[in-house]
Protein backbone atom coordinates (compact mmCIF):
# COMPACT_ATOMS: atom_id res chain seq x y z
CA UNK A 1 67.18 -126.48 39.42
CA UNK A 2 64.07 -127.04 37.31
CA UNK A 3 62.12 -123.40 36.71
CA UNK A 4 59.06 -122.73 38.17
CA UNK A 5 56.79 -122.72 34.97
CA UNK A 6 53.46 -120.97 35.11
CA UNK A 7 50.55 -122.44 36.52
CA UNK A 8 48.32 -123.75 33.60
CA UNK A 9 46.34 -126.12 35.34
CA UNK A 10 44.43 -125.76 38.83
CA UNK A 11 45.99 -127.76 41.59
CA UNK A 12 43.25 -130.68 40.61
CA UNK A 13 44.13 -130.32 37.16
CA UNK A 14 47.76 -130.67 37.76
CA UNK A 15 47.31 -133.43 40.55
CA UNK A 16 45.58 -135.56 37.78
CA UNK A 17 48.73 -134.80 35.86
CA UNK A 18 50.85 -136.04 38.37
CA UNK A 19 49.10 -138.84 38.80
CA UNK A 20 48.97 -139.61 35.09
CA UNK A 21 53.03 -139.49 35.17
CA UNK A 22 53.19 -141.67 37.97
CA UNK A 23 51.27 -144.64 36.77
CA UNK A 24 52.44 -144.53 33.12
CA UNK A 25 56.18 -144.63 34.38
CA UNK A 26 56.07 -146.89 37.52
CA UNK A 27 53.69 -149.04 35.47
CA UNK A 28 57.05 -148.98 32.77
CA UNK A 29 60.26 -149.30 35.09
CA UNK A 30 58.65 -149.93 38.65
CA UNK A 31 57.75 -147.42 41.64
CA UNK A 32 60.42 -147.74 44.24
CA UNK A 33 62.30 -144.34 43.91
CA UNK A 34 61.24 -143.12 40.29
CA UNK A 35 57.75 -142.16 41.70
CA UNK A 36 58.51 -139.07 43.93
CA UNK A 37 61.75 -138.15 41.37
CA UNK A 38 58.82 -137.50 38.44
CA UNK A 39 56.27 -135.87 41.24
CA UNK A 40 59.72 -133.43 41.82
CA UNK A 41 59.52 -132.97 38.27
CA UNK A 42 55.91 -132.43 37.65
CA UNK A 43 56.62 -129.72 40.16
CA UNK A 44 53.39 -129.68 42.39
CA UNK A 45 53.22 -126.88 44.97
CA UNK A 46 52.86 -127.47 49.06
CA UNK A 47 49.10 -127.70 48.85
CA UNK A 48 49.56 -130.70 46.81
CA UNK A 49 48.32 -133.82 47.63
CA UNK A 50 51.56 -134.98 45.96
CA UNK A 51 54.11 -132.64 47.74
CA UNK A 52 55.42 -134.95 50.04
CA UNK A 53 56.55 -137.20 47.09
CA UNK A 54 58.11 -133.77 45.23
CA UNK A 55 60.16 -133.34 48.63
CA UNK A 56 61.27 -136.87 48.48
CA UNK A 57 62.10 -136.32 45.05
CA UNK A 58 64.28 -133.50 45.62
CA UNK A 59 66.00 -135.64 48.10
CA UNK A 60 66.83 -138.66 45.96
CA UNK A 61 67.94 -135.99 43.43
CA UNK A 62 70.48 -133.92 46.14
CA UNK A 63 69.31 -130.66 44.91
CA UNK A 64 71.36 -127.96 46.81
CA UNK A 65 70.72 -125.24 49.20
CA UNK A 66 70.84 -122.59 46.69
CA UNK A 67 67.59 -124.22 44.62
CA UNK A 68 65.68 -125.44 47.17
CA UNK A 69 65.88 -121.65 48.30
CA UNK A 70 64.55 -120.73 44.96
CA UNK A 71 62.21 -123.26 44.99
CA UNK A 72 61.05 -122.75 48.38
CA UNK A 73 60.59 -119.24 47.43
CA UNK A 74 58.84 -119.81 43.81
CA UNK A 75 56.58 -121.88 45.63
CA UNK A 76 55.51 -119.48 48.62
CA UNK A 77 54.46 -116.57 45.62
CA UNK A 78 52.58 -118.94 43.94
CA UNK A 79 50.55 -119.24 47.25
CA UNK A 80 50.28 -115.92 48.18
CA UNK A 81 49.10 -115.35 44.71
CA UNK A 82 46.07 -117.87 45.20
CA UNK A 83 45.39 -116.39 48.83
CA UNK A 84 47.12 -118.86 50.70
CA UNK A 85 49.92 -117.50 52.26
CA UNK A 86 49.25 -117.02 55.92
CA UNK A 87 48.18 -120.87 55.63
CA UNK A 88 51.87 -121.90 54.67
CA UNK A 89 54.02 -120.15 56.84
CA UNK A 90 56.29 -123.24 57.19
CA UNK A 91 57.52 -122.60 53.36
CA UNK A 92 58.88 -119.16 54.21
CA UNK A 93 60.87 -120.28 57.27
CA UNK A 94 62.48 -123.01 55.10
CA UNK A 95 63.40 -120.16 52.48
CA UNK A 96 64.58 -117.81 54.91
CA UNK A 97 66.65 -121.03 56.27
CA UNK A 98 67.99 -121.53 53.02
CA UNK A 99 68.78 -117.77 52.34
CA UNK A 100 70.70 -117.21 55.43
CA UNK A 101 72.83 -120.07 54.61
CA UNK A 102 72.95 -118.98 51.36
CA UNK A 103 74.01 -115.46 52.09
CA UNK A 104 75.55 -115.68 55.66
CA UNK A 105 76.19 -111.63 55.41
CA UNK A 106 79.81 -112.05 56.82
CA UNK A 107 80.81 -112.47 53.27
CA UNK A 108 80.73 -111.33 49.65
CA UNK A 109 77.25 -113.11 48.22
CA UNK A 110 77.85 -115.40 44.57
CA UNK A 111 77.47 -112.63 41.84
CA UNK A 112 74.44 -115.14 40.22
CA UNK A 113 72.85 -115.19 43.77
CA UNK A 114 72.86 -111.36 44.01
CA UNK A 115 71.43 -110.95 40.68
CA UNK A 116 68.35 -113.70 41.66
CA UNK A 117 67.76 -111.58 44.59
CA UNK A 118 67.61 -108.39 42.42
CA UNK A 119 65.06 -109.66 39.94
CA UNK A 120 62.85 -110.98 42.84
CA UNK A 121 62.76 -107.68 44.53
CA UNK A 122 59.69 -106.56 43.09
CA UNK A 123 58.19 -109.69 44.15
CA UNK A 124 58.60 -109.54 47.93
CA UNK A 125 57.30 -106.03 47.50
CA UNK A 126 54.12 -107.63 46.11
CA UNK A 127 54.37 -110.62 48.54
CA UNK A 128 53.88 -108.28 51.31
CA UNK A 129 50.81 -106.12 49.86
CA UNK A 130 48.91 -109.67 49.15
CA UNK A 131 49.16 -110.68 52.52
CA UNK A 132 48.45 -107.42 53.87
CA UNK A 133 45.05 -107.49 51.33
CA UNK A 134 44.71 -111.04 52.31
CA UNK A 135 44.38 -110.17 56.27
CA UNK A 136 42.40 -106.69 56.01
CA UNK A 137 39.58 -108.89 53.90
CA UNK A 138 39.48 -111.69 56.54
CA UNK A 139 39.38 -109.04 59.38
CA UNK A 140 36.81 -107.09 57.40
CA UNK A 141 34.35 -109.99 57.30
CA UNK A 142 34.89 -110.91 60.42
CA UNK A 143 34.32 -107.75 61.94
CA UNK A 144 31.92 -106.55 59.74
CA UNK A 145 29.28 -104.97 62.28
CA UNK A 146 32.15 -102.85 63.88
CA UNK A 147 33.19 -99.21 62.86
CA UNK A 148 36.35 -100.63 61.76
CA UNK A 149 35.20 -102.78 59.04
CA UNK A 150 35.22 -99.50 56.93
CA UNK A 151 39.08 -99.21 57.57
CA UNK A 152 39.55 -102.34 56.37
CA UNK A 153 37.64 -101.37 53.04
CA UNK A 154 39.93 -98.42 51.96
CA UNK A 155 42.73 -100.82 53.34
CA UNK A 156 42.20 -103.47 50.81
CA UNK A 157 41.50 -100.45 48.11
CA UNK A 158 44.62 -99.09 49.17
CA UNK A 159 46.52 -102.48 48.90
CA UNK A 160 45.17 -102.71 45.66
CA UNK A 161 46.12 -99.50 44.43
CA UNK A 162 49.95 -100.41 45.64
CA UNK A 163 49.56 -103.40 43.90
CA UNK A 164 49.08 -101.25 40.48
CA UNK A 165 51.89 -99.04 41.21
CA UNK A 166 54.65 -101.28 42.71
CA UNK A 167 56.45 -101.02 39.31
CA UNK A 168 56.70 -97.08 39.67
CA UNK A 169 60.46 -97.42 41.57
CA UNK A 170 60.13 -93.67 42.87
CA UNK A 171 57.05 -94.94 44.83
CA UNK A 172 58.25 -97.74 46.67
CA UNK A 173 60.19 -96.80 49.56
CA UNK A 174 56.72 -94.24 50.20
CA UNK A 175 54.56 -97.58 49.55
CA UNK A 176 57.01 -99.43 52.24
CA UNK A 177 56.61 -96.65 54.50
CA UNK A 178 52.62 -97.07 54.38
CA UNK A 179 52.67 -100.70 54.69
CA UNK A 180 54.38 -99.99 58.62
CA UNK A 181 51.76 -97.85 59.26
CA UNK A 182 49.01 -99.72 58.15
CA UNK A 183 50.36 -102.86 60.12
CA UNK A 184 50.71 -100.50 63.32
CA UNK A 185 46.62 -99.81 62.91
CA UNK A 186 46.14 -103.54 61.73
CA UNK A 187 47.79 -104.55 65.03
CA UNK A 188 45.86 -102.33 67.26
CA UNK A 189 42.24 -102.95 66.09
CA UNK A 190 42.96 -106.54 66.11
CA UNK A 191 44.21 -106.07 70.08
CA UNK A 192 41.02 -104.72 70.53
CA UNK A 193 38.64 -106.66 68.88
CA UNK A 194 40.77 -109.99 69.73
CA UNK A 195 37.44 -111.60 71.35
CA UNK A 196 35.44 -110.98 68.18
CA UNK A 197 37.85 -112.57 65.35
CA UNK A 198 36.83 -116.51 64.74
CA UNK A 199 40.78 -117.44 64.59
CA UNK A 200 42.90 -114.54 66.18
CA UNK A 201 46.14 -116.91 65.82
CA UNK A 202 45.90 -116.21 62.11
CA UNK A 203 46.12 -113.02 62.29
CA UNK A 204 49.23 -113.87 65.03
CA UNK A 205 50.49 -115.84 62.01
CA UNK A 206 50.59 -112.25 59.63
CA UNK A 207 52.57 -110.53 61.79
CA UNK A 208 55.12 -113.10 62.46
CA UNK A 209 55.18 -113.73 58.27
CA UNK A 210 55.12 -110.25 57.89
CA UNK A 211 58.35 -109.77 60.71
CA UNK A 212 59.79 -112.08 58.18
CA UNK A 213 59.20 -110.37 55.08
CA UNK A 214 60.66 -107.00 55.99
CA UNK A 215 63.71 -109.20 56.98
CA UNK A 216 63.75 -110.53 53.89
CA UNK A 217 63.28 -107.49 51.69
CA UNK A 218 66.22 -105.78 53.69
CA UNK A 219 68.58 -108.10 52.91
CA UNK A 220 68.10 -108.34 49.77
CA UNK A 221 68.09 -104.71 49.06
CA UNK A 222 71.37 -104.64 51.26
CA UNK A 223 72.93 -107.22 49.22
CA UNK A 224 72.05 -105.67 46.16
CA UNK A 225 73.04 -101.98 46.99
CA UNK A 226 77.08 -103.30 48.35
CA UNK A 227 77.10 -105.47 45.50
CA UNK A 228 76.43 -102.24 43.42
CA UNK A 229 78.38 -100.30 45.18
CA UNK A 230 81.30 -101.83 44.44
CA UNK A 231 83.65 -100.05 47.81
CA UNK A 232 86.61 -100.36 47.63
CA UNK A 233 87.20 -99.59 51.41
CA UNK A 234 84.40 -101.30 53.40
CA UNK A 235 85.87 -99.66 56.68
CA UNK A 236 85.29 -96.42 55.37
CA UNK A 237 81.98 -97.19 53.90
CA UNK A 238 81.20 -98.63 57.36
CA UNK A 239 82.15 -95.02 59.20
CA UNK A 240 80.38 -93.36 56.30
CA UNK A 241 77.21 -95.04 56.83
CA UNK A 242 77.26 -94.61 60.63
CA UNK A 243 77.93 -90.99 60.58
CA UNK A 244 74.88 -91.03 58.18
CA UNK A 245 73.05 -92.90 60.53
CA UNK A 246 73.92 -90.64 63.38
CA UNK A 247 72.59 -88.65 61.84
CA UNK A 248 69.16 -89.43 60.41
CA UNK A 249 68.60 -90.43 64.06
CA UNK A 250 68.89 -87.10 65.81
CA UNK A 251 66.75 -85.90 63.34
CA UNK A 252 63.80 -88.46 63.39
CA UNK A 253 64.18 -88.28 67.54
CA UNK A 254 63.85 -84.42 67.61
CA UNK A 255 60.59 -84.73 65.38
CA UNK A 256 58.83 -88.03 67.44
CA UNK A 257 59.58 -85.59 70.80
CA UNK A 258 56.92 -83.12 69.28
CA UNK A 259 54.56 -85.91 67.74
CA UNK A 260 51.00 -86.62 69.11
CA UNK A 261 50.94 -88.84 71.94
CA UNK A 262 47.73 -90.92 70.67
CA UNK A 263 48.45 -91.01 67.13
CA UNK A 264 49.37 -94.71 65.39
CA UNK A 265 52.41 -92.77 63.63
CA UNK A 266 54.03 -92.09 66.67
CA UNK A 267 54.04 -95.51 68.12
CA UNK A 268 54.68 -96.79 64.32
CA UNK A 269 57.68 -94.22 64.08
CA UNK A 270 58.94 -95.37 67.27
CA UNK A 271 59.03 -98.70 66.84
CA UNK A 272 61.01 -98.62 63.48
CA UNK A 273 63.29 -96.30 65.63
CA UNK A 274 63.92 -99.21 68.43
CA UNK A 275 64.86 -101.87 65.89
CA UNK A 276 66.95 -99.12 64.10
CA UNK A 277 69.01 -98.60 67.14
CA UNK A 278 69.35 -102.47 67.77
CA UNK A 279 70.64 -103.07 64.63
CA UNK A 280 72.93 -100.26 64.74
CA UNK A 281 74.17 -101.40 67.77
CA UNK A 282 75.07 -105.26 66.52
CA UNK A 283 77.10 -103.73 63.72
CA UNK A 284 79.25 -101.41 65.66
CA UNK A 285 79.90 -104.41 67.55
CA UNK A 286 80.43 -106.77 64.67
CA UNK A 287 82.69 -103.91 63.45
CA UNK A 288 84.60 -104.17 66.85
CA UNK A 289 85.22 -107.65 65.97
CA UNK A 290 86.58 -106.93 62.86
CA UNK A 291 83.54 -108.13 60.89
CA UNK A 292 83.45 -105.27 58.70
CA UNK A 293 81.05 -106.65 55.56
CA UNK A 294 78.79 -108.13 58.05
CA UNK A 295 78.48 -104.52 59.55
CA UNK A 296 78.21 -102.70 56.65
CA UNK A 297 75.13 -105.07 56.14
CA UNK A 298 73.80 -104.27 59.55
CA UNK A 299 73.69 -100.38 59.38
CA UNK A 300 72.25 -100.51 56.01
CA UNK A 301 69.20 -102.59 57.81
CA UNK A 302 69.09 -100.24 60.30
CA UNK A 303 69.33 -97.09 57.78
CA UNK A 304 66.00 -98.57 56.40
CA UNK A 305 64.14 -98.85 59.34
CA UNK A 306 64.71 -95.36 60.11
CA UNK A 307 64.44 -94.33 56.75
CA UNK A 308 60.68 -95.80 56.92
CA UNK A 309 60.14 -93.93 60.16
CA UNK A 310 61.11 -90.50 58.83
CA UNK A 311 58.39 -91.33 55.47
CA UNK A 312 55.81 -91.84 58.20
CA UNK A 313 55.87 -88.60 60.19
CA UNK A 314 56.65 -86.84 56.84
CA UNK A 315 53.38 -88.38 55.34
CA UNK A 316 51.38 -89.21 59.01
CA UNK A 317 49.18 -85.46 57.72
CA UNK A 318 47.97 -87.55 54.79
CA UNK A 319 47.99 -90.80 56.13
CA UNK A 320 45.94 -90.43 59.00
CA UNK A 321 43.35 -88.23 58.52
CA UNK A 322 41.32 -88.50 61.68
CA UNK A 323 44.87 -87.11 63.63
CA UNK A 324 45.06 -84.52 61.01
CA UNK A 325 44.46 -81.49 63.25
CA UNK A 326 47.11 -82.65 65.18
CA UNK A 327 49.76 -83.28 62.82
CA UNK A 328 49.57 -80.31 60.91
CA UNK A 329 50.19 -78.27 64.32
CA UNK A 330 53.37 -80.49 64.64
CA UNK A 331 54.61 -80.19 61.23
CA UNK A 332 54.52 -75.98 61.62
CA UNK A 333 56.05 -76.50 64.95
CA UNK A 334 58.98 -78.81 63.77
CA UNK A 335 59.77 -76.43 60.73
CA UNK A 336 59.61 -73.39 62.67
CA UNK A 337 62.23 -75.28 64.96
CA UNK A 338 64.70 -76.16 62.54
CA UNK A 339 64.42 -73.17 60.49
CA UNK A 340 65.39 -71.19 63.87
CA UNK A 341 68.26 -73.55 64.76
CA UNK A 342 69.52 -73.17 61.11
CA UNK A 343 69.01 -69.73 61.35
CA UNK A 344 71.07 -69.36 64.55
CA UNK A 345 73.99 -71.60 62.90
CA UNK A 346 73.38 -74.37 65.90
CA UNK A 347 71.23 -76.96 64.03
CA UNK A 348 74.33 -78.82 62.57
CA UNK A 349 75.87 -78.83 66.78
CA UNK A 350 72.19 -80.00 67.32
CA UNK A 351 72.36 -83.17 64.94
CA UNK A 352 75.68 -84.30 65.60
CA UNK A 353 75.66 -83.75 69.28
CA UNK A 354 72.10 -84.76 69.82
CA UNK A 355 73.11 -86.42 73.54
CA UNK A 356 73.93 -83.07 74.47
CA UNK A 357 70.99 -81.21 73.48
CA UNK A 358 68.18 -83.85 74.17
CA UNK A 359 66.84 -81.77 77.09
CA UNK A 360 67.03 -78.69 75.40
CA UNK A 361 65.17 -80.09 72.77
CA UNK A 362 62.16 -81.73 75.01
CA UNK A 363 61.73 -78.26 76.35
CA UNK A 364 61.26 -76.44 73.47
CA UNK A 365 58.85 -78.59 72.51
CA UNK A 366 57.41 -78.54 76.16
CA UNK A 367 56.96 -74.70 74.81
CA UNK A 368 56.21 -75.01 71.62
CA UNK A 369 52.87 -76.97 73.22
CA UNK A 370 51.99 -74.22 74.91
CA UNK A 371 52.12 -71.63 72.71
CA UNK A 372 48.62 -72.97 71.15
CA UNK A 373 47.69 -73.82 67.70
CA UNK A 374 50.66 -72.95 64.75
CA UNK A 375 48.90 -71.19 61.88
């Protein structure tokens, strides 16, 4: 696979380039098929005039699914990174195509495949923060004579500011967290306003390339964590990470019980929690069918998702300010709670039996309401 080089040229520059190539070499040994094989090789990018000759040139040349996911990908960043990734959705879909043949997740991914996915994991992370900059500016002109064109200001700030700190590892899974949040708010404005906004299918096109994205970054931080792993046991891993699961699920479902009804981290929280469970429930079943890598890969997804739930009611206080009242009452509630039940030696029966004590639980809460304000 050729490498992506860095872009020296703007995409006139470089289409004079191409064109240059072509002539000087069809001119030498005749057009027929050496034209789009030296396009492939002058390695234009899908905004390119030229494009269609690179794809025929890949063709001619039988390049294999494993590059033409890396080149699909290479040449989706390079959009993004000029502002034109919500325009080129098609790209992604072929590299998620390519990646799920690539690495089925039924079994063990090529050892250089998992280390390609590895070094490009900082760049979905960035991927996904360009976008999200790349929609909040578009919304923010477009709605600039509404209240909510200030949210859309400290959004792209905000963006920004991830942007500068992606590299900081401790930060990410926080910065991951946010972006759910801020998509849950993006989603709802843009409900509202839907009759205002010149071209509401593009922002329809963000949150199906941004759907994709997550997918994306989850497998490859799953494939990167088993490879790392190294288990020697996969069915106990599995039962390991279920328990674990189990777990972290009781947990996050005891705190949404007590969370403000109107509040965008609620319905955020919640929604992570629902494709949590879903996923969960595929990979008991592909464990059922004996399918035990592919359901280790599953309940690591699904681990994720609720991971990203618990960082937003942790951080909702901070993150959404104008619910702040409200959120700080739930937080003193919730660790009152828990410090009781761990106090009375039940919270452990609480967490591992949560079926059993989901009533109990809504009524303390239903009481905890009542009490008024915790301070």
């Amino acid at each position: 696979m050729k490498k992506r080089r860095k872009k020296m040229f703007g995409t006139e520059q470089r289409g004079v380039a191409a064109i240059t190539a072509i002539v000087i070499v069809a001119a030498s040994i005749g057009a027929g098929v050496a034209t789009p094989v030296i396009v492939d090789a002058v390695d234009v990018d899908p905004d390119s005039p030229f494009y269609g000759l690179e794809r025929l040139g890949e063709q001619i040349r039988m390049v294999g699914g494993e590059d033409q996911m890396k080149e699909r990908w290479g040449e989706y960043v390079s959009l993004v990174n000029r502002g034109k990734g919500l325009a080129h959705k098609s790209i992604l879909e072929e590299f998620v195509e390519k990646m799920r043949y690539v690495v089925p997740g039924d079994v063990e991914t090529k050892r250089e495949i998992v280390q390609w996915m590895q070094e490009q994991m900082p760049e979905i992370g960035m991927v996904q923060l360009r976008l999200c900059k790349e929609l909040c500016q578009q919304l923010r002109q477009e709605l600039e004579n509404t209240p909510e064109a200030e949210w859309f200001e400290n959004c792209i700030r905000e963006c920004e500011n991830f942007e500068e700190n992606w590299d900081k590892l401790e930060l990410r899974a926080q910065i991951r967290a946010r972006l759910r949040l801020i998509r849950e708010i993006t989603e709802n404005i843009a409900n509202r306003y839907r009759a205002q906004i010149h071209k509401p299918m593009d922002v329809d096109v963000y949150f199906d390339i941004d759907n994709v994205l997550v997918d994306v970054d989850i497998t490859v931080n799953v494939e990167v964590d088993i490879s790392a792993e190294n288990l020697p046991d996969l069915s106990e891993a599995f039962e390991n990470k279920l328990e674990e699961f189990d777990n972290l699920l009781a947990e996050v479902q005891i705190m949404l019980e007590g969370a403000p009804e109107n509040a965008h981290g609620k319905h955020a929280a919640e929604r992570l929690v629902e494709v949590a469970i879903g996923l969960k429930d595929k990979a008991v079943a592909a464990y059922e069918e004996g399918k035990i890598r592919r359901a280790l890969a599953l309940i690591h997804a699904a681990k994720i998702h609720l991971g990203n739930a618990e960082r937003i009611l942790e951080n909702a206080e901070e993150w959404e300010p104008e619910f702040a009242t409200q959120w700080y009452t739930w937080r003193n509630r919730w660790e009152n709670m828990k410090q009781e039940w761990t106090g009375e030696g039940i919270w452990e029966n609480i967490i591992e039996n949560y079926n059993r004590y989901a009533e109990t639980v809504r009524k303390r809460w239903e009481e905890e309401k009542h009490k008024g304000p915790a301070w």
